[in-house]
C-alpha atoms as a PDB file:
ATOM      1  CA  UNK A   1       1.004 -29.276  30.529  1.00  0.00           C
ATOM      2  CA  UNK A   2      -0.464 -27.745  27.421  1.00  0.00           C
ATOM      3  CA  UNK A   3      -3.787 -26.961  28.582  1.00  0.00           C
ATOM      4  CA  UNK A   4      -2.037 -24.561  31.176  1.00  0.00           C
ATOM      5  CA  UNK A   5      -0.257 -22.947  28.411  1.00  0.00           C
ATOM      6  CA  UNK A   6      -3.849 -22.408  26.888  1.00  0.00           C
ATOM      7  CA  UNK A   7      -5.307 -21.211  30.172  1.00  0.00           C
ATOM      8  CA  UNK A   8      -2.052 -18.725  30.605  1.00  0.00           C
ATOM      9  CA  UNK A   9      -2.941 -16.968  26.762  1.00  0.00           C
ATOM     10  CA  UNK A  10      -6.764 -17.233  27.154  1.00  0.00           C
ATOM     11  CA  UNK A  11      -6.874 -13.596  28.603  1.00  0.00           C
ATOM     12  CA  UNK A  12      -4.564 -12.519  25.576  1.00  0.00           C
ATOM     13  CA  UNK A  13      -6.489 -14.974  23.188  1.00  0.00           C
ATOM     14  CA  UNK A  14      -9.895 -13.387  24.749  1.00  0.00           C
ATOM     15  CA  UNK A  15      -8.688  -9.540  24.023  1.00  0.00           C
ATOM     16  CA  UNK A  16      -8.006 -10.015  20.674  1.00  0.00           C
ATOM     17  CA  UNK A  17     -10.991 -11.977  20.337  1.00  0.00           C
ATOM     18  CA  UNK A  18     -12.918  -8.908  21.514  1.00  0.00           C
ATOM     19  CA  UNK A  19     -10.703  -6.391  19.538  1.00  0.00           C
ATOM     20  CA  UNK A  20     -10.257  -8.031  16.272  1.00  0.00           C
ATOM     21  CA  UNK A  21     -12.335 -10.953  15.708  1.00  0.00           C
ATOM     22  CA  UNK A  22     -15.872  -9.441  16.382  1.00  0.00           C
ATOM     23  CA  UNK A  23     -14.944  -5.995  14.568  1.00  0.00           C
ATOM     24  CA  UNK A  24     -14.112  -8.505  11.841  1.00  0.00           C
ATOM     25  CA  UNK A  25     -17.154 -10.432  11.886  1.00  0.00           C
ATOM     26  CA  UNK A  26     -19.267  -7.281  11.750  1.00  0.00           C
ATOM     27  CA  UNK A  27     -17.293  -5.781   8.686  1.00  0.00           C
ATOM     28  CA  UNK A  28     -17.833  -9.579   6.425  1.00  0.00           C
ATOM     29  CA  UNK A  29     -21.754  -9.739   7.570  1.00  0.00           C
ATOM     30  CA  UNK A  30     -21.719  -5.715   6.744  1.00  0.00           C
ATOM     31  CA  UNK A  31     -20.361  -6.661   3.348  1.00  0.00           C
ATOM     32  CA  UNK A  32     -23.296  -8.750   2.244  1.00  0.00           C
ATOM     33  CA  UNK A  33     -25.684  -6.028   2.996  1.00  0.00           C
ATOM     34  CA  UNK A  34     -26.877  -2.372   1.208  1.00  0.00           C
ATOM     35  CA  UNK A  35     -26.800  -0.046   3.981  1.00  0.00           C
ATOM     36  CA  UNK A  36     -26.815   3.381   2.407  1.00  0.00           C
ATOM     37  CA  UNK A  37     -28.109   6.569   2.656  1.00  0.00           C
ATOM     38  CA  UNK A  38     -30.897   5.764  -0.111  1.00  0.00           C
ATOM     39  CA  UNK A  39     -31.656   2.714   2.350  1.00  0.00           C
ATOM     40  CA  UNK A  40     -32.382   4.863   5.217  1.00  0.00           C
ATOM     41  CA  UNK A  41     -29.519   3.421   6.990  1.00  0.00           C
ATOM     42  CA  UNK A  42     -31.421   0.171   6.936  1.00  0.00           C
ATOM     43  CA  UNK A  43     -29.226  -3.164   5.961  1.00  0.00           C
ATOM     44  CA  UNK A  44     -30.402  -4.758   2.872  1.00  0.00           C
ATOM     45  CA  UNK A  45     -29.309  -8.483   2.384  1.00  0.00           C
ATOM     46  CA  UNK A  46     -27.756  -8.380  -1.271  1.00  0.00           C
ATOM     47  CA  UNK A  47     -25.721 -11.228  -1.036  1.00  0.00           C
ATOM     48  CA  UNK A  48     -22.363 -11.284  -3.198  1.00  0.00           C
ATOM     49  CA  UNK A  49     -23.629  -8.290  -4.827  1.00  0.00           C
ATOM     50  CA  UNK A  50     -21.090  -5.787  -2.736  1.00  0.00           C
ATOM     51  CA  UNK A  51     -17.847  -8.366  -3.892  1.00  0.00           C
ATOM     52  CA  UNK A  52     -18.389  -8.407  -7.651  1.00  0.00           C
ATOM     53  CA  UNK A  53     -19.023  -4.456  -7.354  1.00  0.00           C
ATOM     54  CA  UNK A  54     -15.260  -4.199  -5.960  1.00  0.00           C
ATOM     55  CA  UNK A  55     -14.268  -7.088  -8.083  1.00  0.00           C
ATOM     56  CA  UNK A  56     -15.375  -4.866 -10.979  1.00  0.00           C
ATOM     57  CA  UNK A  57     -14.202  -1.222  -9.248  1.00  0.00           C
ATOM     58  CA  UNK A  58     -11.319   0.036 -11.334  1.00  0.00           C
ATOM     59  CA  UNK A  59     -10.631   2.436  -8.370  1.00  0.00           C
ATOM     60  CA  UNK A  60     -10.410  -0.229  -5.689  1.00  0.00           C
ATOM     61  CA  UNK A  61      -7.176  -1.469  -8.077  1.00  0.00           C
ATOM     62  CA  UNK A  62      -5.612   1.581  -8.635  1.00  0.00           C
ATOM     63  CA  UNK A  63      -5.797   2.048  -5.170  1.00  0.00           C
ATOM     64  CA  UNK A  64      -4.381  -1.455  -4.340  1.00  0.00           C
ATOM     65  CA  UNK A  65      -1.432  -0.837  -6.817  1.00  0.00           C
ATOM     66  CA  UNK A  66      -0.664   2.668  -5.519  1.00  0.00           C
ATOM     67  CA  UNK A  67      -1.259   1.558  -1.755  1.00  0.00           C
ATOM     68  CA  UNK A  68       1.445  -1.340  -2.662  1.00  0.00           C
ATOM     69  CA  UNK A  69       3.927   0.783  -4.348  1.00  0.00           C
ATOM     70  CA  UNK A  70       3.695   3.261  -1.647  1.00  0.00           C
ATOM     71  CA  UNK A  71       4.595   0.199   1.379  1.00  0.00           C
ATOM     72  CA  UNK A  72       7.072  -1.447  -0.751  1.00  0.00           C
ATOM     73  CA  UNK A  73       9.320   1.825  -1.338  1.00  0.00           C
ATOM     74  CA  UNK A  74       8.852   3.321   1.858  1.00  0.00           C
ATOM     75  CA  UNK A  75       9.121   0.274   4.350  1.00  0.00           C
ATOM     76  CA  UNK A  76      11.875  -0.750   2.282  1.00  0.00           C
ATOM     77  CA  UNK A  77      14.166   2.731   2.738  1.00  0.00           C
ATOM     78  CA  UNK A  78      13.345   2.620   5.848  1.00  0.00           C
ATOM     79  CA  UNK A  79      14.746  -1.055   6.957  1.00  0.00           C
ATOM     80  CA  UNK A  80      17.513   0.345   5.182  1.00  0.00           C
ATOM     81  CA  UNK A  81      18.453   3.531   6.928  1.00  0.00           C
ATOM     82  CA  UNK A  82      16.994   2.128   9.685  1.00  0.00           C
ATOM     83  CA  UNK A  83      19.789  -0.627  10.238  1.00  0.00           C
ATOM     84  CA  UNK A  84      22.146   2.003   9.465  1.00  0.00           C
ATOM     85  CA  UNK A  85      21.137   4.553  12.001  1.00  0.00           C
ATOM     86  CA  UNK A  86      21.084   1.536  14.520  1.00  0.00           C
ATOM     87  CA  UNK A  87      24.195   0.876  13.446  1.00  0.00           C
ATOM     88  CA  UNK A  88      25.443   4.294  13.915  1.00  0.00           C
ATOM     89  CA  UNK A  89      23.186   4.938  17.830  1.00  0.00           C
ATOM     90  CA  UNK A  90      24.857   1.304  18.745  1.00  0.00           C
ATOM     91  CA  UNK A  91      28.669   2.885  18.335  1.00  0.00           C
ATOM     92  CA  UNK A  92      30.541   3.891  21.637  1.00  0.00           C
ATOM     93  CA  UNK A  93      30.012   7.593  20.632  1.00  0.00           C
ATOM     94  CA  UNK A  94      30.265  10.399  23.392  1.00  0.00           C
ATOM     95  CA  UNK A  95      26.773  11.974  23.921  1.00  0.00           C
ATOM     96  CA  UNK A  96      25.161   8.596  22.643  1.00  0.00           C
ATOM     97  CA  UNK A  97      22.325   8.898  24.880  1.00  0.00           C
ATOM     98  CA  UNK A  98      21.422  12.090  23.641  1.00  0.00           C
ATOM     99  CA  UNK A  99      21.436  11.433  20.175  1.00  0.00           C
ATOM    100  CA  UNK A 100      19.221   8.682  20.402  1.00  0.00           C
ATOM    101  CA  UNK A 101      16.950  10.571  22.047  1.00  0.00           C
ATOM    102  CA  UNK A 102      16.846  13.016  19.386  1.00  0.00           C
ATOM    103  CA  UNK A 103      17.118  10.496  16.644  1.00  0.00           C
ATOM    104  CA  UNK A 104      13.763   9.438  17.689  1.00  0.00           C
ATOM    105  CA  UNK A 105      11.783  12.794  17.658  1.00  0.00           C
ATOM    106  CA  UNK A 106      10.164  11.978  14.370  1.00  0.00           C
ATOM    107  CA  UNK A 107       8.359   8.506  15.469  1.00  0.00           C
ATOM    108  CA  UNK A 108       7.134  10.655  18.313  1.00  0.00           C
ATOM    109  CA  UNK A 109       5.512  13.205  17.018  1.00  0.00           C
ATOM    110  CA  UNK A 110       1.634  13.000  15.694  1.00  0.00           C
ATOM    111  CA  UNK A 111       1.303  11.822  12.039  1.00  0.00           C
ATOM    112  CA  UNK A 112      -1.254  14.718  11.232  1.00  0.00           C
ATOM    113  CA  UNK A 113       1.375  17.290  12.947  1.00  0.00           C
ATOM    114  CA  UNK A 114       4.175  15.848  10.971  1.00  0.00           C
ATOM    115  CA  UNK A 115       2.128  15.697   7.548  1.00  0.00           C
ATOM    116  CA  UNK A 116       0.972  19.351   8.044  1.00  0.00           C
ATOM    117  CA  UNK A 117       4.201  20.348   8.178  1.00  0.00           C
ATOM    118  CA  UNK A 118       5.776  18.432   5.228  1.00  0.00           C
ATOM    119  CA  UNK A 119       2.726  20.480   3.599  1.00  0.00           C
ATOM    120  CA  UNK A 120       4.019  23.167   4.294  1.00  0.00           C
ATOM    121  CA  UNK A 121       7.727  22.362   3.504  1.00  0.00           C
ATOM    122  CA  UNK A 122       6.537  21.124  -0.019  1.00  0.00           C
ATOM    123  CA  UNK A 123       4.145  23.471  -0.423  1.00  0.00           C
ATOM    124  CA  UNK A 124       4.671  25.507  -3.977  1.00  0.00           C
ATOM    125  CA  UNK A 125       5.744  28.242  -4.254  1.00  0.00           C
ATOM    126  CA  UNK A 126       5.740  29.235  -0.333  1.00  0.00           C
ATOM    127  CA  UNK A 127       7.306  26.463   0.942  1.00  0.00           C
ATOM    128  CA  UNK A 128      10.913  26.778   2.018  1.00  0.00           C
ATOM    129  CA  UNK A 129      12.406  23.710  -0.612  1.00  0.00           C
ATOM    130  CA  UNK A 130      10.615  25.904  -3.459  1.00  0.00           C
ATOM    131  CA  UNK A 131      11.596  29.504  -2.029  1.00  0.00           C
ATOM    132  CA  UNK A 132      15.168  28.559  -1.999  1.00  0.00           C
ATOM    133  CA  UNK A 133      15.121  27.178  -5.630  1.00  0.00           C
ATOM    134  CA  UNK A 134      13.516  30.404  -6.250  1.00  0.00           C
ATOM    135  CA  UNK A 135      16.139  32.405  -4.559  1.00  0.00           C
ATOM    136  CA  UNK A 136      19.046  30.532  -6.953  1.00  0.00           C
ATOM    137  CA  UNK A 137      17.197  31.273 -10.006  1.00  0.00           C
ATOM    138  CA  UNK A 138      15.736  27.471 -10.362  1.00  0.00           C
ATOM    139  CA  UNK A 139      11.794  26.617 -10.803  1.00  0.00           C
ATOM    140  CA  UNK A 140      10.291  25.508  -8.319  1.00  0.00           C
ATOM    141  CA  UNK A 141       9.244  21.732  -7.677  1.00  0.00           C
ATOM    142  CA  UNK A 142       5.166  20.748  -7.697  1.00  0.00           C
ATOM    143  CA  UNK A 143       5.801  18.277  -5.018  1.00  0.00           C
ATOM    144  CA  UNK A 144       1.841  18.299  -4.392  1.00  0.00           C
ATOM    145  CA  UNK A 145       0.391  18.758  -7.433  1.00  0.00           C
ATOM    146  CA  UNK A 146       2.227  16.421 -10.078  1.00  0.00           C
ATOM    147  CA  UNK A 147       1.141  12.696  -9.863  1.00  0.00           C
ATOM    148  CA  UNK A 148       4.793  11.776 -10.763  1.00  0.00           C
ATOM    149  CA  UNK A 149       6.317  13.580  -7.742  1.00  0.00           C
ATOM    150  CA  UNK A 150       2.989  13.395  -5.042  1.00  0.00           C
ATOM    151  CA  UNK A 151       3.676  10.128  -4.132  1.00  0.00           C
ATOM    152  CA  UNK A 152       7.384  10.505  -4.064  1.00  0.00           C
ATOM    153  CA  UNK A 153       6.616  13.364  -1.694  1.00  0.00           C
ATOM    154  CA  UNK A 154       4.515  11.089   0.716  1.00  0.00           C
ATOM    155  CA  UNK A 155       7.049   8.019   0.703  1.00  0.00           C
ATOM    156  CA  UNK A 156       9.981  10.653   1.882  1.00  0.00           C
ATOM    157  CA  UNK A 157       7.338  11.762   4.435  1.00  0.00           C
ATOM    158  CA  UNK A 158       6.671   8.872   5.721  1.00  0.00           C
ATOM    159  CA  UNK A 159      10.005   7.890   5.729  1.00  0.00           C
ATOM    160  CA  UNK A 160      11.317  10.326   7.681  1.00  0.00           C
ATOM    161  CA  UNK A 161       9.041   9.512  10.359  1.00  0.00           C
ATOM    162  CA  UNK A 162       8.909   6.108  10.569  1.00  0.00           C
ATOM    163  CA  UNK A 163      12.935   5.250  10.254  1.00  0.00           C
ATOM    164  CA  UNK A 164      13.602   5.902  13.640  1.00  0.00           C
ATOM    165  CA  UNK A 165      11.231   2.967  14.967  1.00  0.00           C
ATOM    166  CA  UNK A 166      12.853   0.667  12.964  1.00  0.00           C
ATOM    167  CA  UNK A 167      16.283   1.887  14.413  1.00  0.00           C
ATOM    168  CA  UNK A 168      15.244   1.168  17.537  1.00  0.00           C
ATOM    169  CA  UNK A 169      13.869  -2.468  17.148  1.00  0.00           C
ATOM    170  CA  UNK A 170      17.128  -3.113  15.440  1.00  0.00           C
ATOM    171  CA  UNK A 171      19.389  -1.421  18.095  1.00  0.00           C
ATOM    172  CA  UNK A 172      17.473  -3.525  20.858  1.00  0.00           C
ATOM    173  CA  UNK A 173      18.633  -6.488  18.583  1.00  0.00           C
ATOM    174  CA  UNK A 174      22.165  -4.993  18.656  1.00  0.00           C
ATOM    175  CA  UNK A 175      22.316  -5.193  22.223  1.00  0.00           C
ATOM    176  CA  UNK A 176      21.297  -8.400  22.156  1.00  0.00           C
ATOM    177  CA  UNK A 177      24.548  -9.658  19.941  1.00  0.00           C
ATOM    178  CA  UNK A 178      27.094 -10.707  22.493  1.00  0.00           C
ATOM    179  CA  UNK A 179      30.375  -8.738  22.105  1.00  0.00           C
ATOM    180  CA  UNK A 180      32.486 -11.594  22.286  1.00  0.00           C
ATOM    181  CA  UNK A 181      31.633 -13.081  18.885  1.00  0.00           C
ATOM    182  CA  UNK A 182      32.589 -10.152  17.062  1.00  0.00           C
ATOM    183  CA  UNK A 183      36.284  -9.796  18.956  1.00  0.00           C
ATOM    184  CA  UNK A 184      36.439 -13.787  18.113  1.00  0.00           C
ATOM    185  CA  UNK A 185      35.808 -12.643  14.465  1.00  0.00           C
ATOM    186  CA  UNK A 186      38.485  -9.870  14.775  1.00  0.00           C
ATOM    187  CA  UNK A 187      40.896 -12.442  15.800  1.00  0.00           C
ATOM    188  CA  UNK A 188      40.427 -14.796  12.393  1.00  0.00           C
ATOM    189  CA  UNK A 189      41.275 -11.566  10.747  1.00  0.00           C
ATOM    190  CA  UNK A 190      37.607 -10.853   9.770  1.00  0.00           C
ATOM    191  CA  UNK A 191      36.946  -7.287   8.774  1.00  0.00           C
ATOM    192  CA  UNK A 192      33.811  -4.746   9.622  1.00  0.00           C
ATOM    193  CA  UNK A 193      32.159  -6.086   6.416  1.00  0.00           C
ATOM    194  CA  UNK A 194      32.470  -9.875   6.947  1.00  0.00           C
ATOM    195  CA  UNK A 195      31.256  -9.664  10.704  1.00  0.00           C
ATOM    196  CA  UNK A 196      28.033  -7.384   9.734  1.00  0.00           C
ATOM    197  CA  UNK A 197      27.557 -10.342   7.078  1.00  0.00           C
ATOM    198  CA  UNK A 198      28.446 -13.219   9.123  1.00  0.00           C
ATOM    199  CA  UNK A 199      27.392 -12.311  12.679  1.00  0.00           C
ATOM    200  CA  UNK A 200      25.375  -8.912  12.739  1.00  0.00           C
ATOM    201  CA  UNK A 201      22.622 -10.016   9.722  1.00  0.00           C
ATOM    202  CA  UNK A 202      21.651 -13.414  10.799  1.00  0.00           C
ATOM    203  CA  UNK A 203      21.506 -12.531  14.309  1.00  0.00           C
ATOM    204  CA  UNK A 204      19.185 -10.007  13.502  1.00  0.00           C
ATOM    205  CA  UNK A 205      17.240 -11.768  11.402  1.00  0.00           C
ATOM    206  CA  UNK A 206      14.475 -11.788  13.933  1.00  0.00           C
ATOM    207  CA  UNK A 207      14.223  -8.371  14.721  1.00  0.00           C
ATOM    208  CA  UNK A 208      14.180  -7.753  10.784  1.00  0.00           C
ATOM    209  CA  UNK A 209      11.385  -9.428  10.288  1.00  0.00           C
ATOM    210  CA  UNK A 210       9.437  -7.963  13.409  1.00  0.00           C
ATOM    211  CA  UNK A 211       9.923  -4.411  11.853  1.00  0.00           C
ATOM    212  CA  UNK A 212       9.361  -4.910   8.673  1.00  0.00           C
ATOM    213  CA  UNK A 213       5.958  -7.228   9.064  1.00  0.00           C
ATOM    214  CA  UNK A 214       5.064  -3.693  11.725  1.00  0.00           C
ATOM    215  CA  UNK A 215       5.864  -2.003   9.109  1.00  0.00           C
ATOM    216  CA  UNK A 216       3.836  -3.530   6.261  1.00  0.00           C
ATOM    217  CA  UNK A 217       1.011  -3.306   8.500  1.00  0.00           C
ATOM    218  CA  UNK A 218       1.124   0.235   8.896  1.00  0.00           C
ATOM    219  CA  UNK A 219       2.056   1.284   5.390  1.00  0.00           C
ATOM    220  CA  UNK A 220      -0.943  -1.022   3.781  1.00  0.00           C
ATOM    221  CA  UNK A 221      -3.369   0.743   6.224  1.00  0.00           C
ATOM    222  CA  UNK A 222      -1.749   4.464   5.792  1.00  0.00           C
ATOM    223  CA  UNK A 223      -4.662   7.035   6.182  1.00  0.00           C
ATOM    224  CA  UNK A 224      -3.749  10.088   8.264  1.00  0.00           C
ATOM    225  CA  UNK A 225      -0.235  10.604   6.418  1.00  0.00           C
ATOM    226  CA  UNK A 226      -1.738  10.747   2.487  1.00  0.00           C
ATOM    227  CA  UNK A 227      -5.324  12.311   4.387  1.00  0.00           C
ATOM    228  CA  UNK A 228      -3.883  15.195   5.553  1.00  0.00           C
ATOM    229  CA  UNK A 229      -0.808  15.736   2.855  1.00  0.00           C
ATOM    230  CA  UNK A 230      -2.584  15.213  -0.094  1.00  0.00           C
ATOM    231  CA  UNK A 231      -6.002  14.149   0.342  1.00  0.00           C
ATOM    232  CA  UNK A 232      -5.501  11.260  -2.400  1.00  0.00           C
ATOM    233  CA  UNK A 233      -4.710  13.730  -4.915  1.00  0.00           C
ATOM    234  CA  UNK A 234      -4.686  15.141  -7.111  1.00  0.00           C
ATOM    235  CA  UNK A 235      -6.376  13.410  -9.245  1.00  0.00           C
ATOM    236  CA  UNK A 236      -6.788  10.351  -7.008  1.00  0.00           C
ATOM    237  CA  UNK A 237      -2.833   9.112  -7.617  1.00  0.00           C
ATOM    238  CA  UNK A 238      -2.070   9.080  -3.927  1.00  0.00           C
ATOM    239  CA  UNK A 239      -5.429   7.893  -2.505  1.00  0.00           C
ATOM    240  CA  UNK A 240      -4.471   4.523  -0.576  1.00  0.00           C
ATOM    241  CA  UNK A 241      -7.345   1.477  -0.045  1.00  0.00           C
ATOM    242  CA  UNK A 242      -7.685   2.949   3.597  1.00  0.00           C
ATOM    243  CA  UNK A 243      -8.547   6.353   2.509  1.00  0.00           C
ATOM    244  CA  UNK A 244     -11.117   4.755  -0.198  1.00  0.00           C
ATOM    245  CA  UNK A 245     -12.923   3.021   2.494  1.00  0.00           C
ATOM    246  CA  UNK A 246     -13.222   5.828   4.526  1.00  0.00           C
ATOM    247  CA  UNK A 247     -14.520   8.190   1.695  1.00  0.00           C
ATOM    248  CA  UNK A 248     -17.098   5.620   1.067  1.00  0.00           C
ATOM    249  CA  UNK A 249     -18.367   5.193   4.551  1.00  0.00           C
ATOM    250  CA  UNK A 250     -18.073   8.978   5.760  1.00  0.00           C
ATOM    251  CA  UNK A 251     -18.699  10.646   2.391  1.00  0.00           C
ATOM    252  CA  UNK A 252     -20.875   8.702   0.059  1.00  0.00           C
ATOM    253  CA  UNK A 253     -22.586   7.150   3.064  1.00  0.00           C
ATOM    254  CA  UNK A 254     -22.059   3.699   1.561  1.00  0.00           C
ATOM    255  CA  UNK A 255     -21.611   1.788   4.454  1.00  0.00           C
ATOM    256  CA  UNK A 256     -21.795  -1.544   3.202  1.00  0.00           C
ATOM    257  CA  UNK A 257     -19.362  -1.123  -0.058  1.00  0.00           C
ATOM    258  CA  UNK A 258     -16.889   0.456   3.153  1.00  0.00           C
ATOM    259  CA  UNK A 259     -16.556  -2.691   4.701  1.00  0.00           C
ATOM    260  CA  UNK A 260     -16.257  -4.624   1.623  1.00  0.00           C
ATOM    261  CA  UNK A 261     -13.202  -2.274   0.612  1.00  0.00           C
ATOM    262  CA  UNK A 262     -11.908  -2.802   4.247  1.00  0.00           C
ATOM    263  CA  UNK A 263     -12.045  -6.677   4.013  1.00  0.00           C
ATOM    264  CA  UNK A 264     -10.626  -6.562   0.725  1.00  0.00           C
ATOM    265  CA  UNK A 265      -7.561  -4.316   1.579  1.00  0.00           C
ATOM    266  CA  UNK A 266      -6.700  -7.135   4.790  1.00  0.00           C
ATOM    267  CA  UNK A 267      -6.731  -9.366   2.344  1.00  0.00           C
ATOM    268  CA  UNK A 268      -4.043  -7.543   0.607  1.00  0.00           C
ATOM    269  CA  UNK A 269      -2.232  -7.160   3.966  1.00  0.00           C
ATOM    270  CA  UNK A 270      -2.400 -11.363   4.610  1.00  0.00           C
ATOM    271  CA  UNK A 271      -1.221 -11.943   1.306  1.00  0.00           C
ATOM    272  CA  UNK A 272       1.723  -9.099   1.657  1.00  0.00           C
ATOM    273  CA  UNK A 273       2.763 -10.312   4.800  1.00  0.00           C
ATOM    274  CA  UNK A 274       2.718 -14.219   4.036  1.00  0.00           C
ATOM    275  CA  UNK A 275       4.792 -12.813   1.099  1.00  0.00           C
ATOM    276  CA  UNK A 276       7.267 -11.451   2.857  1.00  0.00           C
ATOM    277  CA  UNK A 277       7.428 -14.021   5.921  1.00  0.00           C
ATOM    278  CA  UNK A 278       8.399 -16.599   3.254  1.00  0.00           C
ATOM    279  CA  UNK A 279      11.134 -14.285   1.691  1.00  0.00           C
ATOM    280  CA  UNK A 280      12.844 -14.305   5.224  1.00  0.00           C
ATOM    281  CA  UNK A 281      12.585 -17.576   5.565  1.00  0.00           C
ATOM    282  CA  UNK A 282      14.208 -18.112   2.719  1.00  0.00           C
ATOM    283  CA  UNK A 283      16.935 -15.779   3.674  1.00  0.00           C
ATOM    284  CA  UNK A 284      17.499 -17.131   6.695  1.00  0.00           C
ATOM    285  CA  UNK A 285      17.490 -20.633   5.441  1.00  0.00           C
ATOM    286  CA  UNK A 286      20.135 -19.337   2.410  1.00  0.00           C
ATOM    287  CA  UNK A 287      22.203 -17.432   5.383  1.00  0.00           C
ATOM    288  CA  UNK A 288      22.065 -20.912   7.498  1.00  0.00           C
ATOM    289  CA  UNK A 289      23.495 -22.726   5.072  1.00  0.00           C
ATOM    290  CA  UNK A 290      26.286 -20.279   4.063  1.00  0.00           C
ATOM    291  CA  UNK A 291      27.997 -19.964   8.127  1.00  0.00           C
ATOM    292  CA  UNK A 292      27.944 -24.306   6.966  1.00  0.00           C
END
């Protein structure tokens, strides 16, 4: 029976094997090669010559730390407000269906439209944040132009976004929570709480860990969001490993470094994400043996 199990994925195995694996291939045989500008465009065979250069490339670490600080701060307010707005869209609340269809405005607009306008909303001193601090006698804030507050400015961005697509993952796991475990709970006297401890958390374990590995995805390969916001700036403290490979590939015409920087930042991403698959595990293992 397990060969038809194979044969039923092979059209799913054979998509991403078309979609992912050959890109992939391309980018690790691209990385052993000098195909620049200065080459003519023509691949050079330089061996291990493109890893030690990001080995060595001070920028290729800043960029990993600031890519990392951005994911970890943004993906994790947004599991948090995201299981609380799921919380709040799974209540019996009149006008529930529109509300979630508002709530999820945000996730469905363009990332370029929605970074333009945080631009604009942070922009100093026109934007409206900074004309209203104006207009009660405060200074205004340089939300795109100090490297202390930049990245803040891109996390909240971000954020804002993105929270409403973990709400719904969690509120499909919501619905998923039979009601009749939580009016058993009310019965032993257990308060709101104990239930979102005992019941809500564990059973949504699951659809934790689906958002936030989507998540981590996304956040380690942010481009469009700190392209169009900030450009990496200023001064470089918002550029993100996806952003660095691009520059390299479309602006410095370094093709070869590109995919180097590319297959470096996955490997980020694999180690991230086997990171934080292990931390559930461990949760779920520690929350198993609590309900003991």
């Amino acid at each position: 029976m397990r060969w038809k199990l194979w044969l039923l994925m092979a059209p799913a195995l054979l998509w991403l094997l078309a979609i992912f694996a050959a890109p992939m291939l391309h980018y690790a045989w691209l990385s052993t090669q000098a195909e620049t500008v200065l080459t003519g465009l023509q691949p050079r065979p330089v061996g291990a010559e493109q890893w030690l250069r990001l080995w060595n490339d001070a920028r290729f670490w800043q960029d990993t730390w600031q890519t990392l600080r951005f994911s970890a701060v943004s993906v994790l307010l947004e599991m948090v407000l995201g299981l609380a707005m799921a919380l709040l869209l799974h209540q019996p609340l009149r006008g529930r269906g529109a509300l979630r269809t508002i709530s999820l405005l945000p996730w469905a607009l363009p990332t370029t439209v929605m970074a333009l306008g945080w631009r604009w909303i942070f922009n100093d001193p026109y934007g409206p944040i900074n004309q209203l601090l104006q207009g009660l006698g405060l200074s205004g804030v340089p939300f795109l132009s100090d490297p202390a507050i930049t990245w803040l400015a891109a996390v909240w961005a971000d954020t804002w976004k993105t929270t409403p697509f973990v709400a719904l993952l969690l509120l499909a796991g919501l619905q998923n929570i039979p009601a009749d475990l939580y009016e058993a709970a009310a019965l032993e006297g257990a308060g709101a709480w104990q239930s979102l401890r005992r019941i809500t958390l564990p059973l949504l374990t699951p659809y934790l860990l689906i958002a936030l590995l989507f998540r981590l995805a996304q956040a380690l390969g942010v481009f469009d969001l700190i392209q169009v916001l900030t450009g990496g700036g200023p001064a470089g403290s918002t550029e993100s490993l996806a952003l660095y490979a691009y520059l390299n590939a479309m602006r410095f015409l370094d093709f070869g470094y590109s995919a180097t920087v590319m297959l470096g930042s996955f490997a980020v991403l694999l180690v991230v994400a086997a990171l934080a698959g292990l931390a559930f595990q461990w949760s779920r293992t520690t929350q198993a043996e609590e309900l003991r």
